[in-house]
Protein backbone atom coordinates (compact mmCIF):
# COMPACT_ATOMS: atom_id res chain seq x y z
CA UNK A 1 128.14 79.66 133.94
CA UNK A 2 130.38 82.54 134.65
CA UNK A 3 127.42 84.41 136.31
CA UNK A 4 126.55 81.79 138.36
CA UNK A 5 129.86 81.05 139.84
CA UNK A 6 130.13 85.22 140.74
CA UNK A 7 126.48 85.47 142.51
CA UNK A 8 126.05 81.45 144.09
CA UNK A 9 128.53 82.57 147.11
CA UNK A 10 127.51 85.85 149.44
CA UNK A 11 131.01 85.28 150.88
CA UNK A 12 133.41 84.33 148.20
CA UNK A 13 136.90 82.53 149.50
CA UNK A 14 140.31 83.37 148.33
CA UNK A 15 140.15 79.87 146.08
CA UNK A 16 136.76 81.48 144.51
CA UNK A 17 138.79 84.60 144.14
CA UNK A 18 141.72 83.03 142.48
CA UNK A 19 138.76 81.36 139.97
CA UNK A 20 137.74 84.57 138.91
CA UNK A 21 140.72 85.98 138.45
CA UNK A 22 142.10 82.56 136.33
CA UNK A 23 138.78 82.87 134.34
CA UNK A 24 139.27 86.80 133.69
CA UNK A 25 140.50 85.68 129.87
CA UNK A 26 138.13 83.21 129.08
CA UNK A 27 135.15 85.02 129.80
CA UNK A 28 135.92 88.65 128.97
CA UNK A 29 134.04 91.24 131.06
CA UNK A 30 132.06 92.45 128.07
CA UNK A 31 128.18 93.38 128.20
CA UNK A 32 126.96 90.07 127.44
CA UNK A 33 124.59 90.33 129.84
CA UNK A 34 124.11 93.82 130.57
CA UNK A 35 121.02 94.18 128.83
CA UNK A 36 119.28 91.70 131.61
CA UNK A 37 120.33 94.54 134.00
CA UNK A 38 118.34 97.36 132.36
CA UNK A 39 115.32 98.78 133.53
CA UNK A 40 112.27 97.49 131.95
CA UNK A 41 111.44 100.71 130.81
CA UNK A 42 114.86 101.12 129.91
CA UNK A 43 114.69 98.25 127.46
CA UNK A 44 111.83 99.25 125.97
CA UNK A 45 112.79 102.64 124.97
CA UNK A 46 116.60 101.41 123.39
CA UNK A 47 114.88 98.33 121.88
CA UNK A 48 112.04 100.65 120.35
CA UNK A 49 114.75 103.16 118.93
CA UNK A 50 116.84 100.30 117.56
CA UNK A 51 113.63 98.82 115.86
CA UNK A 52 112.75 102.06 114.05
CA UNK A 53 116.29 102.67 112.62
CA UNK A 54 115.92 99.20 111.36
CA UNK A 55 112.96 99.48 109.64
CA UNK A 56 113.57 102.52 108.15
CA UNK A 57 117.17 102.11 106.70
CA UNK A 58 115.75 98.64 105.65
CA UNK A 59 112.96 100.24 104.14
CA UNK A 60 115.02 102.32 102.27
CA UNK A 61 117.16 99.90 100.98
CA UNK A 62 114.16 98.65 98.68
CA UNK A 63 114.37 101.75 96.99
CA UNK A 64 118.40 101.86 97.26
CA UNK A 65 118.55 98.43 95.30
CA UNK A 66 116.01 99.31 92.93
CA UNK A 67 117.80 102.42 92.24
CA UNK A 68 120.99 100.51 91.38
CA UNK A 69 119.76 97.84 90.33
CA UNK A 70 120.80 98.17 86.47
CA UNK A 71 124.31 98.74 87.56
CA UNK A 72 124.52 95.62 89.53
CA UNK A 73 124.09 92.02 89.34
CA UNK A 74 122.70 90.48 92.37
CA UNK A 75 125.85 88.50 93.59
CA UNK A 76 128.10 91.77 92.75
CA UNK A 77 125.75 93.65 94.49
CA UNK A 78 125.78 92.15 97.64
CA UNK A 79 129.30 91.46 97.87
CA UNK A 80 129.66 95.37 96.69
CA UNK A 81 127.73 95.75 100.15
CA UNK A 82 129.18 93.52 102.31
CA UNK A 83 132.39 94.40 101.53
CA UNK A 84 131.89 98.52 102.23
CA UNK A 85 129.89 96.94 105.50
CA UNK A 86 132.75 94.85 106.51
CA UNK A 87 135.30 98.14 106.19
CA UNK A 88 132.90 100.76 108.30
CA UNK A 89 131.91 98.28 110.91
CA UNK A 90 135.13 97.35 111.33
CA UNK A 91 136.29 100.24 112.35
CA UNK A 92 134.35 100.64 115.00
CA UNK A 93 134.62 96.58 116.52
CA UNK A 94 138.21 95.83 115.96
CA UNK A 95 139.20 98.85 118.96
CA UNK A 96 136.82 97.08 121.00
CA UNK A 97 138.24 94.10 119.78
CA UNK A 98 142.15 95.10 120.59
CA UNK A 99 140.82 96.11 124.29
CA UNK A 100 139.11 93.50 125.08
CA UNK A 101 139.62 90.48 123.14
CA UNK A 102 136.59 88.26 122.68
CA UNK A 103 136.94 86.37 119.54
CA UNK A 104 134.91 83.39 119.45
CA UNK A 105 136.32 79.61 120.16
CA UNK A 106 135.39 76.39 119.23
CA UNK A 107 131.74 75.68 118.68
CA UNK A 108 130.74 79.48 118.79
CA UNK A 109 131.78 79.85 115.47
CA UNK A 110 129.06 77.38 113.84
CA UNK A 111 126.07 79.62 114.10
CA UNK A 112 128.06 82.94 112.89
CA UNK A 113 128.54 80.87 110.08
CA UNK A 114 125.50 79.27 109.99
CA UNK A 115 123.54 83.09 109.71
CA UNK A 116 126.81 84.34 107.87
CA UNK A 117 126.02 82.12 104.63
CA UNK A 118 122.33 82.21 104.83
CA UNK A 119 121.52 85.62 106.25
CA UNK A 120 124.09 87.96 104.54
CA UNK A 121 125.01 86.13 101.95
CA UNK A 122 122.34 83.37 100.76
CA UNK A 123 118.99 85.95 101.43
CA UNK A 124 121.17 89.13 99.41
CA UNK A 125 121.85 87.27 96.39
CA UNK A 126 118.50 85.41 96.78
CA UNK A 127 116.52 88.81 97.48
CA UNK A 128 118.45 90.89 94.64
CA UNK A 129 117.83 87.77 91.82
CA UNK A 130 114.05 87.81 92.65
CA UNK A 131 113.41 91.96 92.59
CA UNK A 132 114.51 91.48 89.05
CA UNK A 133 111.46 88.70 88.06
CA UNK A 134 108.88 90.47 90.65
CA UNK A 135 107.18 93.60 91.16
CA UNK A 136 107.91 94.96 94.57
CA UNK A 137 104.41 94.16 96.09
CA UNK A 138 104.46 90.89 95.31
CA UNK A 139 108.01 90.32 96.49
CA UNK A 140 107.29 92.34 99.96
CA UNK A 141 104.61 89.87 100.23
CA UNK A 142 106.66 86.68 99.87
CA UNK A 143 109.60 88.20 102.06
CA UNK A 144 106.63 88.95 104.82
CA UNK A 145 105.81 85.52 105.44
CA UNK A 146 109.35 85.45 107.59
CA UNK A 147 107.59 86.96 110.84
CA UNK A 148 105.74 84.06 110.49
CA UNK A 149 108.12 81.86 110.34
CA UNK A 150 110.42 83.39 113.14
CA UNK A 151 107.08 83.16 115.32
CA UNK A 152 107.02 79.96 114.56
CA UNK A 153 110.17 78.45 115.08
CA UNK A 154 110.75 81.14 118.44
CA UNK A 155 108.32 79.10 119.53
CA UNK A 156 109.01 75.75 119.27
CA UNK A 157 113.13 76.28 119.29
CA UNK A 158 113.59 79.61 121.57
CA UNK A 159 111.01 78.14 123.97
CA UNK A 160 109.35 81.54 123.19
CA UNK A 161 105.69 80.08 123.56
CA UNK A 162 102.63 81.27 121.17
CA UNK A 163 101.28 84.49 122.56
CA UNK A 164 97.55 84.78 122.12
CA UNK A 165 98.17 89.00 120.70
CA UNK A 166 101.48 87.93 118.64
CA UNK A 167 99.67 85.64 116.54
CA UNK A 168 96.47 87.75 115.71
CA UNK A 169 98.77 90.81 115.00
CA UNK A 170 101.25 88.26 112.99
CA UNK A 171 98.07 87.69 111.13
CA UNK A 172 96.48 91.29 111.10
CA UNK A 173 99.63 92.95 109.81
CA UNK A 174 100.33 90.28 107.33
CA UNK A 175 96.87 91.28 105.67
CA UNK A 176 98.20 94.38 105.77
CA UNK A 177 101.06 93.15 103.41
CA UNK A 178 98.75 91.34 101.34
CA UNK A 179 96.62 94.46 100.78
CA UNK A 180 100.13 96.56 99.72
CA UNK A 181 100.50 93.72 97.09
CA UNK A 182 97.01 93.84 95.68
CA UNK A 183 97.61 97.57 94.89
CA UNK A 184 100.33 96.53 92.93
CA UNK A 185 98.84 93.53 91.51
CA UNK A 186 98.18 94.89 87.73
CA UNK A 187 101.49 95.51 87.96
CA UNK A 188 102.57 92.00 88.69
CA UNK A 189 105.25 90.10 86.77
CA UNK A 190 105.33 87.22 88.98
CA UNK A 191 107.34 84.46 87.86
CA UNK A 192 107.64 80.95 89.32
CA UNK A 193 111.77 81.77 89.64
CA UNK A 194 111.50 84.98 91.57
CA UNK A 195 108.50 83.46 93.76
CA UNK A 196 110.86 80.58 94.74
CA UNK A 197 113.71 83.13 95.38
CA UNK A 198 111.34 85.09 97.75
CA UNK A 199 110.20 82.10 99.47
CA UNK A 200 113.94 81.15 99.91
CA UNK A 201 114.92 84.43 100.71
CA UNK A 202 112.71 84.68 103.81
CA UNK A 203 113.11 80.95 104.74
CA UNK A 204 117.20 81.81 104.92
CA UNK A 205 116.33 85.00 106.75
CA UNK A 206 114.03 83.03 109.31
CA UNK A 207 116.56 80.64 110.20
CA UNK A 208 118.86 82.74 110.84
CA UNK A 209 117.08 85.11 113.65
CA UNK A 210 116.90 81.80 115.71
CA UNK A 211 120.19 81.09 115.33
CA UNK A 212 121.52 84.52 116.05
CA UNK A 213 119.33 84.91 118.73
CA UNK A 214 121.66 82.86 121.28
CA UNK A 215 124.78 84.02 119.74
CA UNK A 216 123.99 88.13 121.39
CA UNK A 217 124.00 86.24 124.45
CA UNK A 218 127.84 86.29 124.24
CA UNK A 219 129.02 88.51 121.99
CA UNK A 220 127.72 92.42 121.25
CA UNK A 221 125.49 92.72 118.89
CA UNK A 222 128.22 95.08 116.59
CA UNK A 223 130.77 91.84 116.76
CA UNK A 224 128.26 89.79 115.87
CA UNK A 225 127.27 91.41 113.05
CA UNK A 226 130.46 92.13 112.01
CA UNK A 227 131.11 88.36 112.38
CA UNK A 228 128.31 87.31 110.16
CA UNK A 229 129.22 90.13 107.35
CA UNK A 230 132.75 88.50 106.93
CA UNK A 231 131.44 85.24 106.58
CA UNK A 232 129.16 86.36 104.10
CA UNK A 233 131.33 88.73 101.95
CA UNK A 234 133.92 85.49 101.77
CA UNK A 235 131.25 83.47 100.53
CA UNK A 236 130.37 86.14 97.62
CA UNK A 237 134.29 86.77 96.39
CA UNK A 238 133.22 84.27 93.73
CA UNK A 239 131.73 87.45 92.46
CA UNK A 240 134.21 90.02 93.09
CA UNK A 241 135.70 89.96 89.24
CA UNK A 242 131.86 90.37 88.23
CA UNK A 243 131.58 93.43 91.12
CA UNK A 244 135.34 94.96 89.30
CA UNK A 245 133.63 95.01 85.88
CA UNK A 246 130.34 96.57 86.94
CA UNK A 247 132.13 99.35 89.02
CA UNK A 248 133.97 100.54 86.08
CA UNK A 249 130.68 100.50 84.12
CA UNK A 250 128.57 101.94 86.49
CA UNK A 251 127.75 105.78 86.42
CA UNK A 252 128.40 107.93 89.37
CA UNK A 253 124.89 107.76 91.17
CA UNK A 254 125.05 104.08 91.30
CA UNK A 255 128.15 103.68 92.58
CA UNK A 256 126.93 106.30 95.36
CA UNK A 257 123.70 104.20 96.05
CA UNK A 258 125.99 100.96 96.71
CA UNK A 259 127.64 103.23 99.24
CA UNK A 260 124.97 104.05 100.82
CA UNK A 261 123.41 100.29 100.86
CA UNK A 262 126.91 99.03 101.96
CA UNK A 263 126.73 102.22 104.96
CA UNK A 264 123.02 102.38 106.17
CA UNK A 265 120.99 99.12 105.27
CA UNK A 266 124.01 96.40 105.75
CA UNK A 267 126.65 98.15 108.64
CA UNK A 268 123.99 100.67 110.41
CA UNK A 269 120.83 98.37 109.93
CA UNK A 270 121.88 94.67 110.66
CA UNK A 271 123.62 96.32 113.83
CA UNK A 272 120.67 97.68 115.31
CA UNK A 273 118.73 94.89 114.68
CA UNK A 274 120.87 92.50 116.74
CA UNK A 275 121.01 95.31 119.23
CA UNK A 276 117.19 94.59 119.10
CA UNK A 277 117.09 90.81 119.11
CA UNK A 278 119.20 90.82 122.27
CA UNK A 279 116.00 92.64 123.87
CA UNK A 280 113.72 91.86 122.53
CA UNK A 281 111.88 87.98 122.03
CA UNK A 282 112.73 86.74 118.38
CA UNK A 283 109.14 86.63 117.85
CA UNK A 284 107.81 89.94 118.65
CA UNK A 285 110.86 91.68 116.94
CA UNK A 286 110.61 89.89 113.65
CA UNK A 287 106.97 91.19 113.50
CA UNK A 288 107.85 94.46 113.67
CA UNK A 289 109.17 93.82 109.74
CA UNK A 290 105.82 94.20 108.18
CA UNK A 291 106.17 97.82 108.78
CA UNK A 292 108.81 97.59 106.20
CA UNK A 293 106.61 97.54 102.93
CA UNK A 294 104.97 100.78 104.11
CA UNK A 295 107.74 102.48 105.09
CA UNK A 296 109.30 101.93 101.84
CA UNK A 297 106.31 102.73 99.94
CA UNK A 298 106.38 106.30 102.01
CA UNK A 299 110.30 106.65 101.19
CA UNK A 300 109.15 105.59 97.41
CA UNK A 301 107.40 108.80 97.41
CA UNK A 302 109.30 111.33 98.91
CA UNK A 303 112.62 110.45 97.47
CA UNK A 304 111.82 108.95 93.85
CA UNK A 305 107.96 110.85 93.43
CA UNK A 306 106.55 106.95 93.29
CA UNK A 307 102.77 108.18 94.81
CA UNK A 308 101.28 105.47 96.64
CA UNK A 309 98.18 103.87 95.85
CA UNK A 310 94.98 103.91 97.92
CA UNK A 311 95.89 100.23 98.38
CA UNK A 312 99.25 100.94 99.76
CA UNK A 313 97.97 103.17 102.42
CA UNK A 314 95.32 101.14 103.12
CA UNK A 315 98.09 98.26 103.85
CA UNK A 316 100.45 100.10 105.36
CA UNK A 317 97.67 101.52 108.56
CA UNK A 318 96.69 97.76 108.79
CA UNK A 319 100.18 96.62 109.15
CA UNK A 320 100.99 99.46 111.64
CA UNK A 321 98.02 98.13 113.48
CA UNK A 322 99.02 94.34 113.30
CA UNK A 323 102.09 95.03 114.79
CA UNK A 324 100.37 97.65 117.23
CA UNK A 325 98.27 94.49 118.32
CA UNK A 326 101.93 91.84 118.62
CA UNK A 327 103.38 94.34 121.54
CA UNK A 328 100.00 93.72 123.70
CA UNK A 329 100.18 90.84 126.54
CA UNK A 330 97.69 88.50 127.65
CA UNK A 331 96.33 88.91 131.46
């Protein structure tokens, strides 16, 4: 409404003036809508360079968690992250925060908490619990079917529409996921619990991209993250005398890893990704994702000598076409 009232009059009055200039604390002049006045091209190059951090230091936190994992239960674990998130992001959004105030008010606060509890809290504990029943391919399977959903639900909620090329690259690159899993599938310890946890896990996770979505419409996508990692990190203290414990029994190089998880995957990660989302259509980004199970499969290799299968490779060039074939429009 804000933006309306500053471009409906080519010849603003001194009463229009004195609006603005009454409204200057209620609607802070912070970059909510910046991003509309990018370039095109402009977008597309920050949106692409915000997607591949994300899928990388997501990627990476597969291997990160499976790394710690014997250290660290999966409620410690993500409140072990969250908490380290909450600290380094903070340090960079409460200056902005002190210089131009922009907390939210009222009714803005039910979808932070909304994705708070489901996205960084719910779909951490959820996702840790079930990498302790499943093999990874099966579990990067069941987490994959959230670009689906998001499509989905973009569509119907966001007023996003169906488009013809997201849906067949949805569909391409989630065979691509599917073939991953099959090259792990002698491997498989799938379990009904961990199954449901997936499932549950990417259902939280779906949810909350739509609800976020509107939310980096008013608020930067570091606040907003920063938002939703305090929400979640109070709704995991529950297992902070569970996180003391572990700490003192963990060894060096675990403790390091949850560092790292807290730093790159959690702070670094779930930043760029709303960065993202505020470009880019909730549907199209949250395709993107199925480059994850490649990517960690590649960082699986280099950094813990885990040599893919013919399967994974296989999987991982169909997925990069999938999502290849979600970024073309129809005429």
């Amino acid at each position: 409404m804000a933006t309306t009232a500053q471009t409906g009059s080519p010849q603003p009055d001194s009463a229009h003036s004195n609006n603005r200039q009454g409204s200057t604390h209620d609607v802070p002049p912070v970059p909510r809508s910046a991003n509309q006045s990018l370039p095109p091209a402009r977008i597309s190059r920050l949106g692409i360079a915000a997607v591949v951090v994300t899928v990388v230091l997501w990627a990476s936190a597969f291997v990160g968690i499976r790394a710690v994992g014997p250290s660290f239960s999966p409620g410690s674990l993500t409140l072990g992250r969250l908490a380290i998130a909450a600290v380094v992001l903070g340090l960079v959004v409460l200056p902005q925060i002190r210089k131009n105030p922009n907390l939210p008010r009222g009714r803005e606060w039910l979808p932070i908490l909304a994705y708070g509890v489901m996205w960084f809290g719910g779909y951490n504990v959820a996702l840790n619990a079930a990498e302790h029943l499943l093999d990874a391919g099966t579990a990067a399977l069941l987490i994959n079917v959230n670009p689906i959903l998001v499509a989905i639900m973009a569509g119907v909620i966001l007023k996003e529409g169906f488009p013809r090329w997201l849906i067949i690259g949805s569909l391409v690159a989630f065979a691509g996921v599917a073939v991953i899993a099959l090259g792990s599938g002698q491997r498989s310890t799938a379990d009904v619990s961990g199954v449901l946890l997936c499932l549950l896990a990417a259902a939280l996770a779906a949810v909350s991209v739509i609800v976020q979505k509107p939310v980096l419409r008013k608020f930067p996508a570091a606040q907003a993250t920063w938002y939703g990692i305090m929400v979640g990190a109070l709704c995991c203290l529950p297992f902070s005398g569970q996180l003391v414990s572990e700490l003192q029994a963990a060894p060096l190089p675990a403790t390091l890893g949850l560092v790292y998880l807290g730093i790159f995957p959690t702070a670094i990660a779930f930043t760029t990704w709303a960065y993202a989302l505020s470009l880019i259509d909730a549907g199209r980004l949250a395709a993107t994702t199925y480059l994850v199970p490649g990517t960690t499969i590649l960082i699986s290799w280099l950094v813990l000598g885990e040599i893919p299968t013919v399967w994974g490779l296989i999987g991982g060039v169909i997925c990069l076409v999938g999502v290849g074939l979600t970024r073309r429009r129809s005429r």
